[in-house]
Each structure stands twice: as C-alpha cells, then as structure tokens.
Protein backbone atom coordinates (compact mmCIF):
# COMPACT_ATOMS: atom_id res chain seq x y z
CA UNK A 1 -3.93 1.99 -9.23
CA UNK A 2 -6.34 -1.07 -10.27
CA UNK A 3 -3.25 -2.62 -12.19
CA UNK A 4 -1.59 -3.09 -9.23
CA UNK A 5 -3.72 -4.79 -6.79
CA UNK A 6 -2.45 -8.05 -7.54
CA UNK A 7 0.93 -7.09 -7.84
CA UNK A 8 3.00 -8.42 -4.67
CA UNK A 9 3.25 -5.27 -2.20
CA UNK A 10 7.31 -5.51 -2.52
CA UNK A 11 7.46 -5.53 -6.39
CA UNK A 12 4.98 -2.22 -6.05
CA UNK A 13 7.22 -0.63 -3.24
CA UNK A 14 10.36 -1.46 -5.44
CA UNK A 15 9.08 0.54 -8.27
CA UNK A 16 7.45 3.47 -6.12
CA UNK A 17 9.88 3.61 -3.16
CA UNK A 18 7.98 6.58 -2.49
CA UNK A 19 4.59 5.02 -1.25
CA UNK A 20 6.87 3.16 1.92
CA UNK A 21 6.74 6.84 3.99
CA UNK A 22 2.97 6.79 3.20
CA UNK A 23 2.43 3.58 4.59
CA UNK A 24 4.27 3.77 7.04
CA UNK A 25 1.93 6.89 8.22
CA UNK A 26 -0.94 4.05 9.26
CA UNK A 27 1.47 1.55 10.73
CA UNK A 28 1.70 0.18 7.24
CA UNK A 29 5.85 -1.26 7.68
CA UNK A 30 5.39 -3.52 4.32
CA UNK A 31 9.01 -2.11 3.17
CA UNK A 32 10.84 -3.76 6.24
CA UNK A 33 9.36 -7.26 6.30
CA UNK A 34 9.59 -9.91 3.64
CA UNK A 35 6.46 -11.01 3.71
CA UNK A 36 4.33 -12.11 0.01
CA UNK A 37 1.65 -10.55 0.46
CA UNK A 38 -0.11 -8.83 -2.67
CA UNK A 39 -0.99 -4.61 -2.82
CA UNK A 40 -4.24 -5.69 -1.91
CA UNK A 41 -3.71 -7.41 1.31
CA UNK A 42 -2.56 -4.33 2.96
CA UNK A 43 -6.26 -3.18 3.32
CA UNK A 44 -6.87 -6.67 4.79
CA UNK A 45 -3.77 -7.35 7.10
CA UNK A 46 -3.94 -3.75 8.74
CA UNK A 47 -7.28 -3.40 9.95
CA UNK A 48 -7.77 0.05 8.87
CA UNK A 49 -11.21 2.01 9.46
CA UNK A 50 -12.98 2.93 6.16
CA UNK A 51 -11.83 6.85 6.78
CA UNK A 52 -8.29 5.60 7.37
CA UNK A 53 -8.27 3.12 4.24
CA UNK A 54 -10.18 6.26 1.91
CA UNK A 55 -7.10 8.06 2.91
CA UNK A 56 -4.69 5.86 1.90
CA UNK A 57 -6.49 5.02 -1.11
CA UNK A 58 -6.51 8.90 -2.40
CA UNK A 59 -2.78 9.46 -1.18
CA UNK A 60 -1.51 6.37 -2.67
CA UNK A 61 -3.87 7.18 -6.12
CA UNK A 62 -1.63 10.34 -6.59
CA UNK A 63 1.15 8.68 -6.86
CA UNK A 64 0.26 5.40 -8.69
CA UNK A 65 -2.68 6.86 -10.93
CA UNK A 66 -6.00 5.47 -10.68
C-alpha cells in the first residue's frame, strides 16, 4: 500500500475501481469529484477517528497489499 501514497487518489481508484465502494463506506466520495488530491490526503481531508482510519487502512491493505 506504501507505493501508493503519493499516487493521486484518481490514478489509484482507476486501477482498483474496487476501493471506491470502500470509501465510500466513511463518506469517502473521492470517485465522483475531480479533485488532485494524492492517496494520502484522504486520511487528512476526511477527518476520520483513528478507529475509523485503522479500518480503512486494513480494508484497503487487502486489496492493494501492504
């Protein structure tokens, strides 16, 4: 997952369309805007509580790797 935290969050989604219905669990709507923002902004933009972002982090791990 490290190798893409610097990766804009649209080039990520593009190549794992599959981590948009994840997001989208915590508000997370990164597939609908066109915003620039990089994979590792999400944490940042959305506010999420440490038990909310350690979710995300494990769910989005299985898919991406670590």
């Amino acid at each position: 997952m490290r190798r893409y935290i610097n990766k804009g969050i649209k080039e990520v989604l593009k190549e794992y369309p599959q981590l948009a219905p994840i997001l989208a669990e915590y508000d997370i709507n990164c597939y609908k805007c066109n915003g620039n923002c990089l994979f590792k902004d999400i944490f940042e933009e959305h506010n999420l509580s440490m038990k909310e972002e350690m979710e995300l982090i494990r769910k989005m791990s299985k898919i991406l790797g670590s």
